[in-house]
N, C-alpha and C. Protein backbone atom coordinates (compact mmCIF):
# COMPACT_ATOMS: atom_id res chain seq x y z
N UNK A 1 1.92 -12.75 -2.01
CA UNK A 1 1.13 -11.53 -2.24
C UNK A 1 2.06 -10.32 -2.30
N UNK A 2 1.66 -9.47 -3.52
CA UNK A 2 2.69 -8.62 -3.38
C UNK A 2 2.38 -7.34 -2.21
N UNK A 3 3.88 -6.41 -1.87
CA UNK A 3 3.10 -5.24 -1.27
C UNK A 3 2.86 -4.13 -2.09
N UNK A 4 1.40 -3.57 -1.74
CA UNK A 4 1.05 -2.49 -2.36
C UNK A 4 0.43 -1.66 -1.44
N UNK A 5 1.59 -0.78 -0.72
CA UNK A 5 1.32 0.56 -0.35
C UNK A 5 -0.22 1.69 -0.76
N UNK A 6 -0.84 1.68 -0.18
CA UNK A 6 -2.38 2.29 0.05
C UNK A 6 -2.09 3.99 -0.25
N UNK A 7 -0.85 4.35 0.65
CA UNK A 7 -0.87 5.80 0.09
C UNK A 7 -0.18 6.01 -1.34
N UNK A 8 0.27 4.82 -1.75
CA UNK A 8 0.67 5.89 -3.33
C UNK A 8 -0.38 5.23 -4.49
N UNK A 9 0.16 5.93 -5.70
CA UNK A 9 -0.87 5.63 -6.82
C UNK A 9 0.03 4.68 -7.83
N UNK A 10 -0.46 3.96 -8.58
CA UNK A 10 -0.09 3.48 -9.67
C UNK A 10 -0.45 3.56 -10.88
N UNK A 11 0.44 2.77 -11.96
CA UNK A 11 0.22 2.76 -13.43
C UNK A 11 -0.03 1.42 -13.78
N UNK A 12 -0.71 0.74 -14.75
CA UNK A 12 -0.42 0.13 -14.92
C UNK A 12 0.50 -0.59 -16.17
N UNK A 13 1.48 -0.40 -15.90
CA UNK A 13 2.57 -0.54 -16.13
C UNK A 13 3.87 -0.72 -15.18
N UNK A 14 2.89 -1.21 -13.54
CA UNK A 14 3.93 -1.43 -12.53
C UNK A 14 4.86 -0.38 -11.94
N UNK A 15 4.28 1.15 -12.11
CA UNK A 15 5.34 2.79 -11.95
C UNK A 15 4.65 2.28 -10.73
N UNK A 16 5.17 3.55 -9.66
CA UNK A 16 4.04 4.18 -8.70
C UNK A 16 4.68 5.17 -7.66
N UNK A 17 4.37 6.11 -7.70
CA UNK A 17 4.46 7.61 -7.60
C UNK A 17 3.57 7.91 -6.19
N UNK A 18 4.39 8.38 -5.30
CA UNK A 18 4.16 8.84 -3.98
C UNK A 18 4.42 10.63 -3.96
N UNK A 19 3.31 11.17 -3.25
CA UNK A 19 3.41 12.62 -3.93
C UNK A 19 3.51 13.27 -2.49
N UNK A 20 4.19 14.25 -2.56
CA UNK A 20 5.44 14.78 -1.37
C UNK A 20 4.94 16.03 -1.47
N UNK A 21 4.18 17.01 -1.34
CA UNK A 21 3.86 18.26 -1.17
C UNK A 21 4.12 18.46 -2.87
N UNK A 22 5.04 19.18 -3.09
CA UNK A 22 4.69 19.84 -4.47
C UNK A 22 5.90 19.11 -5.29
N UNK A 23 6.18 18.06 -5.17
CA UNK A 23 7.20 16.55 -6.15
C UNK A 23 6.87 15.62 -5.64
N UNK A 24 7.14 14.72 -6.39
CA UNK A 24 6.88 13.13 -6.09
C UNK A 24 8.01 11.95 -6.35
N UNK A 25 7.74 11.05 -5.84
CA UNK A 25 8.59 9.85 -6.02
C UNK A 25 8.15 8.77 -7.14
N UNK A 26 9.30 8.59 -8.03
CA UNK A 26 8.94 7.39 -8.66
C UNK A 26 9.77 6.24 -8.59
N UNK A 27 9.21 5.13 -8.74
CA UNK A 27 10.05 3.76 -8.51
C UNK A 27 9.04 2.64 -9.34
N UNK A 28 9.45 1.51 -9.03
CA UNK A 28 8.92 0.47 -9.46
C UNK A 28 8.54 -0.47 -8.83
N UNK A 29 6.87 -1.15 -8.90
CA UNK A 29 6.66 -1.79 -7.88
C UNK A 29 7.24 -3.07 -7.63
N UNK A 30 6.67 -3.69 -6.33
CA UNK A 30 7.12 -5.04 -5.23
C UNK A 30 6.68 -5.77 -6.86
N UNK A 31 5.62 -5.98 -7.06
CA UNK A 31 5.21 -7.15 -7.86
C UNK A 31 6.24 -6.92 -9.54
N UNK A 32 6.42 -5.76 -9.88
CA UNK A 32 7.01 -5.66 -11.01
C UNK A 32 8.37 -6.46 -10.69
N UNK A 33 9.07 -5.65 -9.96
CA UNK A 33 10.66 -6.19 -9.31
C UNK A 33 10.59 -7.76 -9.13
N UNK A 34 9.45 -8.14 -8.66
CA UNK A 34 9.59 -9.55 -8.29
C UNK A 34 9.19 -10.67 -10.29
N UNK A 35 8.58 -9.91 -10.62
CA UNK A 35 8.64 -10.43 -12.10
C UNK A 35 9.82 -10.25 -12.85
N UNK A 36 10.72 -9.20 -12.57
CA UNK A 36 11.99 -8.96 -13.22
C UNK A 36 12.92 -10.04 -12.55
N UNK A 37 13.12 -10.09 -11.23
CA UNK A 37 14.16 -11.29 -10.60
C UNK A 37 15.38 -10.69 -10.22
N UNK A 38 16.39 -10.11 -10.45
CA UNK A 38 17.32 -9.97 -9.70
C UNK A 38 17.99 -8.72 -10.77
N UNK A 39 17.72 -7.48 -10.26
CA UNK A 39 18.05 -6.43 -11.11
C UNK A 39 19.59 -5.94 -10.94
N UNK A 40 20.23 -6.03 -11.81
CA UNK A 40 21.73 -5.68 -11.88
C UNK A 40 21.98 -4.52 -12.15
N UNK A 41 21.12 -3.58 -13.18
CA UNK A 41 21.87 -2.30 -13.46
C UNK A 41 20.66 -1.26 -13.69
N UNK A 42 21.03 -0.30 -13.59
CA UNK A 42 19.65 0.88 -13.49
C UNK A 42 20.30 1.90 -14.47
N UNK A 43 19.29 2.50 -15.32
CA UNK A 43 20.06 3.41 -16.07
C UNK A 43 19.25 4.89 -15.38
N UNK A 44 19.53 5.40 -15.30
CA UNK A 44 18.40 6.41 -14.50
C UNK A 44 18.25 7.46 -15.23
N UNK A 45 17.38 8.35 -15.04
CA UNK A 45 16.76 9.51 -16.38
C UNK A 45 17.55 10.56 -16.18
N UNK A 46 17.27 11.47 -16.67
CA UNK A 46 18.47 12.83 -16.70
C UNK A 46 17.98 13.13 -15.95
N UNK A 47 18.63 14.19 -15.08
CA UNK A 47 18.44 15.49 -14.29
C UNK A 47 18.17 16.84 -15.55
N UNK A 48 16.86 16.96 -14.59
CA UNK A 48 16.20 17.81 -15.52
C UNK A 48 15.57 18.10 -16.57
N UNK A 49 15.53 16.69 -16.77
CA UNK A 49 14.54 16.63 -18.70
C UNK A 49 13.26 16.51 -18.04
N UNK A 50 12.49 16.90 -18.66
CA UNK A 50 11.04 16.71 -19.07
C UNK A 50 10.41 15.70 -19.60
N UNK A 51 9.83 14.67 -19.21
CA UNK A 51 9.34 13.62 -19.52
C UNK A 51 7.47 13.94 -19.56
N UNK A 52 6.93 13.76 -20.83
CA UNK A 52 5.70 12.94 -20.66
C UNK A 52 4.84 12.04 -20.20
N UNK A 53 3.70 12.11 -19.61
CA UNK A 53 3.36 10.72 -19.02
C UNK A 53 3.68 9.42 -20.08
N UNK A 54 4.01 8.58 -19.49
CA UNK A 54 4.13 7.54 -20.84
C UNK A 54 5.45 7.34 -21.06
N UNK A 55 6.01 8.14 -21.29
CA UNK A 55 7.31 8.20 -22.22
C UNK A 55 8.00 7.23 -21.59
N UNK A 56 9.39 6.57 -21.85
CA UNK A 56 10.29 6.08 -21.18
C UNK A 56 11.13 6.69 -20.58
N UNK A 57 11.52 6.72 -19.39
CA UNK A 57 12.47 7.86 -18.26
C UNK A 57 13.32 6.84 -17.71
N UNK A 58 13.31 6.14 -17.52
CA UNK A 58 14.85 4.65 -17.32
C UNK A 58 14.23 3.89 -17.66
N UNK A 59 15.68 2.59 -17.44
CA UNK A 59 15.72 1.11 -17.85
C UNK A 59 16.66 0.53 -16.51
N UNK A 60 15.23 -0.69 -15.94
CA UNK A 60 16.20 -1.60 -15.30
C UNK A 60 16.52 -2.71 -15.96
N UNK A 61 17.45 -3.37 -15.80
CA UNK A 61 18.18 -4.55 -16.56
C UNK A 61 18.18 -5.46 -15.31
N UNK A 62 17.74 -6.71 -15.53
CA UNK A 62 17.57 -7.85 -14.25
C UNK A 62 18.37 -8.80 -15.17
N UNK A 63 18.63 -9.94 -14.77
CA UNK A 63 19.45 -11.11 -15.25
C UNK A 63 19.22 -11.45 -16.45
N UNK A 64 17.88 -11.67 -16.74
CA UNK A 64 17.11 -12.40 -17.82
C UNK A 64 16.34 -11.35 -18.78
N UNK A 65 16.48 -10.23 -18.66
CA UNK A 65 15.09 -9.45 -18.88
C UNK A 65 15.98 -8.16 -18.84
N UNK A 66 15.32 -6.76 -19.78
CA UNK A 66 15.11 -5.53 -19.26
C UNK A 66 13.77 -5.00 -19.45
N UNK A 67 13.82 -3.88 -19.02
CA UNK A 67 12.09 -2.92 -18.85
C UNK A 67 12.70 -1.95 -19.10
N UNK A 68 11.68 -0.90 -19.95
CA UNK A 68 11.67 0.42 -19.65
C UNK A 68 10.78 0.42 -18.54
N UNK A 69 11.22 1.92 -17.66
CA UNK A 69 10.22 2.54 -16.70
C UNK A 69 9.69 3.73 -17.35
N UNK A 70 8.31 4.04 -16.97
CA UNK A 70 7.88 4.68 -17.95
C UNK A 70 7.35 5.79 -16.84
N UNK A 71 7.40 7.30 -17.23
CA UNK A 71 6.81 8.23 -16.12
C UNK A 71 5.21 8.39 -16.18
N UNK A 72 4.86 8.32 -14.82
CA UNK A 72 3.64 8.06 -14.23
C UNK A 72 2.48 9.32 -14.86
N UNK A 73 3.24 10.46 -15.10
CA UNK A 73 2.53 10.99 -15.14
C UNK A 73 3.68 12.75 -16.10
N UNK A 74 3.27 13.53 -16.60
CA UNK A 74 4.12 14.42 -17.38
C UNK A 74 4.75 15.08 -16.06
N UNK A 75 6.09 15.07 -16.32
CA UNK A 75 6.91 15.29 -14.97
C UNK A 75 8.93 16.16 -15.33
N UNK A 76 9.36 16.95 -14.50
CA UNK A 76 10.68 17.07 -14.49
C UNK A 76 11.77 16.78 -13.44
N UNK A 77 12.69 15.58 -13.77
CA UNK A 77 13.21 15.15 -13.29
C UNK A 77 14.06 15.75 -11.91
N UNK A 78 13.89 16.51 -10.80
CA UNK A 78 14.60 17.11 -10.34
C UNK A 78 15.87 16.59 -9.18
N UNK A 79 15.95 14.93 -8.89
CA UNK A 79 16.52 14.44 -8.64
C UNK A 79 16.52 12.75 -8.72
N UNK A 80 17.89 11.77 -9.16
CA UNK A 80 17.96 10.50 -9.35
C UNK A 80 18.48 9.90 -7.75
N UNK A 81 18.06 8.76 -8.18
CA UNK A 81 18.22 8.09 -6.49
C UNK A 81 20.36 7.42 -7.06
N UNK A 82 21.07 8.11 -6.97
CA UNK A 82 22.29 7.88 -7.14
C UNK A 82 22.96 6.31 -6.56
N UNK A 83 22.17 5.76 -5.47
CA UNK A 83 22.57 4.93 -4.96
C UNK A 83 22.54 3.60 -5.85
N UNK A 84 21.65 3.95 -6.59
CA UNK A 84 21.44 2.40 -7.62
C UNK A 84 22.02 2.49 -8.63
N UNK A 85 23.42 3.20 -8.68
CA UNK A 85 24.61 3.07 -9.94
C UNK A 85 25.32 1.93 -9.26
N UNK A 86 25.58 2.13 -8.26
CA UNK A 86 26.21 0.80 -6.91
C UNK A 86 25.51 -0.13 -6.79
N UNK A 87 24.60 0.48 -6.74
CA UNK A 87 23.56 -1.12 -5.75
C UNK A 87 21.89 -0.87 -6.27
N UNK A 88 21.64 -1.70 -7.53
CA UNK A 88 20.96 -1.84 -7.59
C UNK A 88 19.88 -2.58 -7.08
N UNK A 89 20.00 -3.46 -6.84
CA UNK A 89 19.12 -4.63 -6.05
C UNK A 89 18.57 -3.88 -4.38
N UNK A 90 18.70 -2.43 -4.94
CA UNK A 90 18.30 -1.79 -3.37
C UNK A 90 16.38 -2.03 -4.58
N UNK A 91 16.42 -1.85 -5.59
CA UNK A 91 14.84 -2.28 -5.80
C UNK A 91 14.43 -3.05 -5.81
N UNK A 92 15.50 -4.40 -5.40
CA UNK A 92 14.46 -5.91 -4.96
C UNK A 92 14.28 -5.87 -4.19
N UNK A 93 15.38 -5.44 -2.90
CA UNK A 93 15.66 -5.35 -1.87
C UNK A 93 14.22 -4.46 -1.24
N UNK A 94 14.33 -3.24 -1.22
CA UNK A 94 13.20 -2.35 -1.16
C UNK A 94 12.63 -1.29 -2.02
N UNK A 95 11.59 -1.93 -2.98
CA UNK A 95 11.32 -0.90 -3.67
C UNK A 95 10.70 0.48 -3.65
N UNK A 96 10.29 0.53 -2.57
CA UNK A 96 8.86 1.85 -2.32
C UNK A 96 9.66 2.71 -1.34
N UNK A 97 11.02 2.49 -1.00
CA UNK A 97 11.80 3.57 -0.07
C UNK A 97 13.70 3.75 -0.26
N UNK A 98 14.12 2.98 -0.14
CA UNK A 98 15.40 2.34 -0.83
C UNK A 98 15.40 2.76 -1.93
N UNK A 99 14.79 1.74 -2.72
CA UNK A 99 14.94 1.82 -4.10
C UNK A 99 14.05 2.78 -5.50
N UNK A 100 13.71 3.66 -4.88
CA UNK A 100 13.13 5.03 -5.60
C UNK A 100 13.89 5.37 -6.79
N UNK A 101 13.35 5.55 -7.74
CA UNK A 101 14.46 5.62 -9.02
C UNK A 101 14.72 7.61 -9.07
N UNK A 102 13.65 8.32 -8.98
CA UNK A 102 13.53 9.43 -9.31
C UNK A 102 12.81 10.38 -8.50
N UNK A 103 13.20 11.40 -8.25
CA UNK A 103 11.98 12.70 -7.40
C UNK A 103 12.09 13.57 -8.63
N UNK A 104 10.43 13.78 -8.84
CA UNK A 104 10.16 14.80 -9.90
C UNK A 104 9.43 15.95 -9.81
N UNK A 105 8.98 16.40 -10.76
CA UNK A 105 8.12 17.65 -10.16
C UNK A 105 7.00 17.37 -10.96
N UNK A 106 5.70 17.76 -10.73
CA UNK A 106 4.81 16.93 -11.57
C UNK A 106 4.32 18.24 -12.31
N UNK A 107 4.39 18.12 -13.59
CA UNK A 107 4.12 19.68 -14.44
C UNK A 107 2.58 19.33 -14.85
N UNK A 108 1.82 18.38 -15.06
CA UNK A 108 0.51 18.23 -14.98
C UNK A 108 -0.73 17.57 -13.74
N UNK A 109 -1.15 18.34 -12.92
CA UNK A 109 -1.66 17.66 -11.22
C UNK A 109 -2.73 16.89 -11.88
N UNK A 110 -3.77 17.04 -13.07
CA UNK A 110 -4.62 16.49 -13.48
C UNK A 110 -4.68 14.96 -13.87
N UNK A 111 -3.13 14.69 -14.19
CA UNK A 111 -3.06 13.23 -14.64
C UNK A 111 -2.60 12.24 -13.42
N UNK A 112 -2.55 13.08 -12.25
CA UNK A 112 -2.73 12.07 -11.00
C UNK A 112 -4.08 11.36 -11.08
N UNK A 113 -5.27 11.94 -11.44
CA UNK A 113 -6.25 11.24 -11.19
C UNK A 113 -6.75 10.22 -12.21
N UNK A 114 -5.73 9.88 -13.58
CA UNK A 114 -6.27 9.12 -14.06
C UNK A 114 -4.73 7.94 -13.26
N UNK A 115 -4.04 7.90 -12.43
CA UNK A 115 -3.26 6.86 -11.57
C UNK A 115 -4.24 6.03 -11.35
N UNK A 116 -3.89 4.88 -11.06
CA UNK A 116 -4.54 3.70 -10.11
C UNK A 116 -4.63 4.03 -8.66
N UNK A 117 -5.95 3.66 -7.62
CA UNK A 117 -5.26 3.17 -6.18
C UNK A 117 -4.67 2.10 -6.32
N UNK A 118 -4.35 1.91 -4.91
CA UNK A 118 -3.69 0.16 -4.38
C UNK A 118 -4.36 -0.47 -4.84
N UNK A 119 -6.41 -0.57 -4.17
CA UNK A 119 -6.76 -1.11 -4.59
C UNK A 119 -7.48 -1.81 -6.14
N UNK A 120 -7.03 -0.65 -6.77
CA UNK A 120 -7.28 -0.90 -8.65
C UNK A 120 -6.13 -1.57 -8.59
N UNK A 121 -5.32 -0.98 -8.29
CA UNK A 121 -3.32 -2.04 -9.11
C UNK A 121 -4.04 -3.56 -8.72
N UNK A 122 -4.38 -3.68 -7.65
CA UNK A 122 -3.95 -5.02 -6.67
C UNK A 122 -4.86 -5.86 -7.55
N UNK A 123 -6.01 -5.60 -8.23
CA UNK A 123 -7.19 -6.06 -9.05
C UNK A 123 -6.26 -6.60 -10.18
N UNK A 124 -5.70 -5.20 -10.93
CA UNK A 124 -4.64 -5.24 -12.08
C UNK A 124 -4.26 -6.67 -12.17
N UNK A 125 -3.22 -6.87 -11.00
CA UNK A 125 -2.38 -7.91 -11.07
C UNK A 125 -2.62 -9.22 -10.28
């Protein structure tokens, strides 16, 4: 069973975005990571671009496989989780704290509410 954290929201598309007073966290979920298998390299989004909900904002690369990650919601990048140029497998390892790809700023609050809860993702998948 995968874990799916109750306080954040999801996409479905496996994002999921934990919201911090006025920015949020994005990463990729337990169940996505565990469908990818053993992630080797993270490309991570710029500092400071502007991303659309939707759009593509990184790429993890696992053994067999890559993904785009796609932003949860229309957002500006205001910091990358640096640690996963080294060590990626901090998102197999732990994805929902560790392995956070991005803190953003969310330039639209309205498209939080079309996110998933836990319990919609958990249906999802």
């Amino acid at each position: 069973m995968a874990n799916i954290p109750k306080e954040l929201k999801y996409t479905k598309e496996h994002e999921w975005l934990r919201i911090e007073k006025d920015f949020a966290f994005v990463g990729i979920t337990d169940y996505a990571q565990s469908q990818l298998g053993d992630i080797v390299y993270v490309e991570l989004p710029k500092l400071n671009q502007k991303y659309q909900k939707g759009e593509a904002m990184a790429t993890v690369e696992a053994v067999k496989t890559a993904a785009d990650i796609y932003a949860p919601v229309t957002c500006e990048v205001i910091e990358v989780n640096e640690v996963l140029k080294t060590n990626p497998e901090k998102i197999n390892q732990d994805p929902y704290n560790e392995g956070w790809i991005a803190k953003v700023k969310i330039l639209n609050e309205s498209e939080i509410n079309e996110l998933l809860s836990a319990d919609e993702y958990e249906k999802l998948i």
